[in-house]
C-alpha atoms as a PDB file:
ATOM      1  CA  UNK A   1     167.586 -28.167  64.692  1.00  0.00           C
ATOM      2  CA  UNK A   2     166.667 -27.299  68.499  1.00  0.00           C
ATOM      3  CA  UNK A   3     166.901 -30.171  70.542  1.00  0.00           C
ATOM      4  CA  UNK A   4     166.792 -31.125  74.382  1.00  0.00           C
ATOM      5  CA  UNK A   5     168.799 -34.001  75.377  1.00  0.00           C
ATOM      6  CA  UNK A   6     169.330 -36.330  78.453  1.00  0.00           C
ATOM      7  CA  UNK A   7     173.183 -36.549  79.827  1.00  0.00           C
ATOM      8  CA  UNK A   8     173.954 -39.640  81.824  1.00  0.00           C
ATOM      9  CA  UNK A   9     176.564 -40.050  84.260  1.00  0.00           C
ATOM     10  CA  UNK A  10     179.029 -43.335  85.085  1.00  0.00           C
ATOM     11  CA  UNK A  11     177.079 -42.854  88.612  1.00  0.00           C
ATOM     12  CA  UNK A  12     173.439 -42.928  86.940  1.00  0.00           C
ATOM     13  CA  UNK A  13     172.504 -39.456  87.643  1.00  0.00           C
ATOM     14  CA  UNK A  14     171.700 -37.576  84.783  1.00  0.00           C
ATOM     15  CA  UNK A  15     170.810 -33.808  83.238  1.00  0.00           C
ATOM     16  CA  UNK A  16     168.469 -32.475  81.164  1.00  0.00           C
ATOM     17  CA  UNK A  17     169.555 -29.457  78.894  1.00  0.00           C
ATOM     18  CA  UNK A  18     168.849 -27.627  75.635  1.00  0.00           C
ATOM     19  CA  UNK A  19     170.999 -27.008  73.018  1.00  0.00           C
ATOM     20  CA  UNK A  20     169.078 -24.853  70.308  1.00  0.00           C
ATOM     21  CA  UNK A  21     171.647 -25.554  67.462  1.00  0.00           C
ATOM     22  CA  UNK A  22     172.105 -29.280  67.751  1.00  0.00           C
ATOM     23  CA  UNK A  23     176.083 -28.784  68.405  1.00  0.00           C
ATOM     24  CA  UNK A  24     177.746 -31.848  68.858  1.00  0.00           C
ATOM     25  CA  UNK A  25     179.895 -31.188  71.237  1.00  0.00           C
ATOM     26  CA  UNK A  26     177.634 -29.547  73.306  1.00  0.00           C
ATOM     27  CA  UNK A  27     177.318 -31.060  77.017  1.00  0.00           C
ATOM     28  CA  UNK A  28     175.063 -28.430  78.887  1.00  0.00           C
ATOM     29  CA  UNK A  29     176.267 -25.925  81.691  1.00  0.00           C
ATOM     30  CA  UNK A  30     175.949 -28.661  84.521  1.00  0.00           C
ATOM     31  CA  UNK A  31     178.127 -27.619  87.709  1.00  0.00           C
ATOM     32  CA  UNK A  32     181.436 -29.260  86.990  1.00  0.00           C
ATOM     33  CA  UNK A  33     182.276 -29.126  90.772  1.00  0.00           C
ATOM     34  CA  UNK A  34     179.377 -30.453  92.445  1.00  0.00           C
ATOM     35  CA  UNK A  35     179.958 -33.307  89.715  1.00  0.00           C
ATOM     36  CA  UNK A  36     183.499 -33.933  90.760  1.00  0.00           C
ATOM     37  CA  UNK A  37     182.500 -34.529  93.926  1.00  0.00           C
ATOM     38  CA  UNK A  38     180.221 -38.325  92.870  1.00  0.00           C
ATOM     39  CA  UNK A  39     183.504 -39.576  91.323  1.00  0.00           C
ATOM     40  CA  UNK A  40     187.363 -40.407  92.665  1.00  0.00           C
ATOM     41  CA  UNK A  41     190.077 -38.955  91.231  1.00  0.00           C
ATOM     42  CA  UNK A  42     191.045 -42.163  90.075  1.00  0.00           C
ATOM     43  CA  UNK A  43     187.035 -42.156  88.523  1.00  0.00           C
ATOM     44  CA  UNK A  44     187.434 -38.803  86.824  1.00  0.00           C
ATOM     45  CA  UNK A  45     190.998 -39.928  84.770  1.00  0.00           C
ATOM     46  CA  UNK A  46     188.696 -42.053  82.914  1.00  0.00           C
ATOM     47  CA  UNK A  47     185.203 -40.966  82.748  1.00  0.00           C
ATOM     48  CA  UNK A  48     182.179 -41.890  79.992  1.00  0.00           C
ATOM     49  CA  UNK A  49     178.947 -40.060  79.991  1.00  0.00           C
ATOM     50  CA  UNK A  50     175.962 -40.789  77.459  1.00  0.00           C
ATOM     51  CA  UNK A  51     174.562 -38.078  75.759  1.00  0.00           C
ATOM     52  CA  UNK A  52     170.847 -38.598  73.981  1.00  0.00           C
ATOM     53  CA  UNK A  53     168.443 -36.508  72.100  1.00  0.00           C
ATOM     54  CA  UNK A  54     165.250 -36.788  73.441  1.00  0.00           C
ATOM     55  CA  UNK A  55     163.396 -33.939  72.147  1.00  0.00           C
ATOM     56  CA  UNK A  56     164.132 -32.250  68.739  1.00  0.00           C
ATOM     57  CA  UNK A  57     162.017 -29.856  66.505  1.00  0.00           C
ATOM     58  CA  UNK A  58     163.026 -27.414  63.015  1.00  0.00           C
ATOM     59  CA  UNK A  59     159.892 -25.271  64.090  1.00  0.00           C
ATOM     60  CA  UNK A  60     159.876 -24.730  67.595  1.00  0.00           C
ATOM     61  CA  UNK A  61     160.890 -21.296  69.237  1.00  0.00           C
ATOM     62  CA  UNK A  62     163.731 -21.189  71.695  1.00  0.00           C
ATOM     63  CA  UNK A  63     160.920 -19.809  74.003  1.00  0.00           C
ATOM     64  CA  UNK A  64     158.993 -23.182  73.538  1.00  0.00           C
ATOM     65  CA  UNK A  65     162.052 -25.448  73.716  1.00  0.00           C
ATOM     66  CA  UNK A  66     163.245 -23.118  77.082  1.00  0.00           C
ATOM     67  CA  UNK A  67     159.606 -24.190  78.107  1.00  0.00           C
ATOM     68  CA  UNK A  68     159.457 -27.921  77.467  1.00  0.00           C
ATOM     69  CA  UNK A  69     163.073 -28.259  78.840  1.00  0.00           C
ATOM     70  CA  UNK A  70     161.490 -27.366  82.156  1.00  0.00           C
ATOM     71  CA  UNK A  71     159.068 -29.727  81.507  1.00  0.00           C
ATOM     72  CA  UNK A  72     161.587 -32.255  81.162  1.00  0.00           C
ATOM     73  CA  UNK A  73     163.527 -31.916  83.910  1.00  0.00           C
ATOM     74  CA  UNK A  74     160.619 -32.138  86.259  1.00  0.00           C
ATOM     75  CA  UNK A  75     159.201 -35.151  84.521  1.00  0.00           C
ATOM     76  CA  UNK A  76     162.678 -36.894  85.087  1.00  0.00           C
ATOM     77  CA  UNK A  77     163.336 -35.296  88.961  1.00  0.00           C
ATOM     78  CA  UNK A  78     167.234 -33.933  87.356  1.00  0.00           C
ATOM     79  CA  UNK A  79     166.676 -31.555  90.081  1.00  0.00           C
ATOM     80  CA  UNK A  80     166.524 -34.110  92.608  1.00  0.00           C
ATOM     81  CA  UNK A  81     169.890 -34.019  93.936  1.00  0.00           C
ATOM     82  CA  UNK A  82     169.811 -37.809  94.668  1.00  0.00           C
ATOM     83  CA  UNK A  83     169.280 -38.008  90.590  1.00  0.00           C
ATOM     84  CA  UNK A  84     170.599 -35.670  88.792  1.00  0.00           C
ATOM     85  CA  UNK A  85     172.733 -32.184  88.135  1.00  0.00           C
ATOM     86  CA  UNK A  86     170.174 -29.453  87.208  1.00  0.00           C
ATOM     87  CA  UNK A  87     170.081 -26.967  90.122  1.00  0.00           C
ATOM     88  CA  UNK A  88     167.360 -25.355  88.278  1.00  0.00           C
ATOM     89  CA  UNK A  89     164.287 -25.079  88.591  1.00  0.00           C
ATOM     90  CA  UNK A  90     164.832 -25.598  92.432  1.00  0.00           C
ATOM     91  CA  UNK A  91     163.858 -28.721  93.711  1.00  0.00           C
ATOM     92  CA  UNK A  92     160.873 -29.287  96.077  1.00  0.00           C
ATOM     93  CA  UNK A  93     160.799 -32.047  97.570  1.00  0.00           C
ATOM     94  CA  UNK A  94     157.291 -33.817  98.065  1.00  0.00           C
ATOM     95  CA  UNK A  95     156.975 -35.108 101.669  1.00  0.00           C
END
């Protein structure tokens, strides 16, 4: 199963990613020190993030899934820095 899911953070900012063998364990490739730097140390010692499946498919094609995860992270603004960790694709913001 290929699925794209939706990380949330204690803070409320979240990130979009792709994982296209449904691991468990799995938490994306966000940048672990531009996330460290949202929380305390004292934050970090005990630290819950939310992990949900919001896209899954048996059929599609990792190109396809690379495609709607895109998709996704623009319809949600993870790229925002204000909302959430995806540094990619580069956000533009809309003045």
């Amino acid at each position: 199963m290929k699925v794209i899911y939706k990380i949330t953070h204690p803070n409320g900012k979240i990130y979009i990613g792709k994982d296209l063998t449904n691991t468990l364990n799995y938490f994306g490739s966000a940048n672990s020190k531009i996330i460290e730097l949202d929380f305390t140390y004292e934050q970090l010692r005990d630290f819950t993030i939310r992990k949900q499946i919001i896209w899954e498919s048996e059929v599609a094609s990792d190109s396809e899934v690379s495609r709607l995860e895109v998709e996704l992270i623009r319809k949600y603004n993870s790229n925002d820095p204000k909302i959430g960790y995806n540094n990619w694709p580069k956000f533009k913001n809309k003045v």
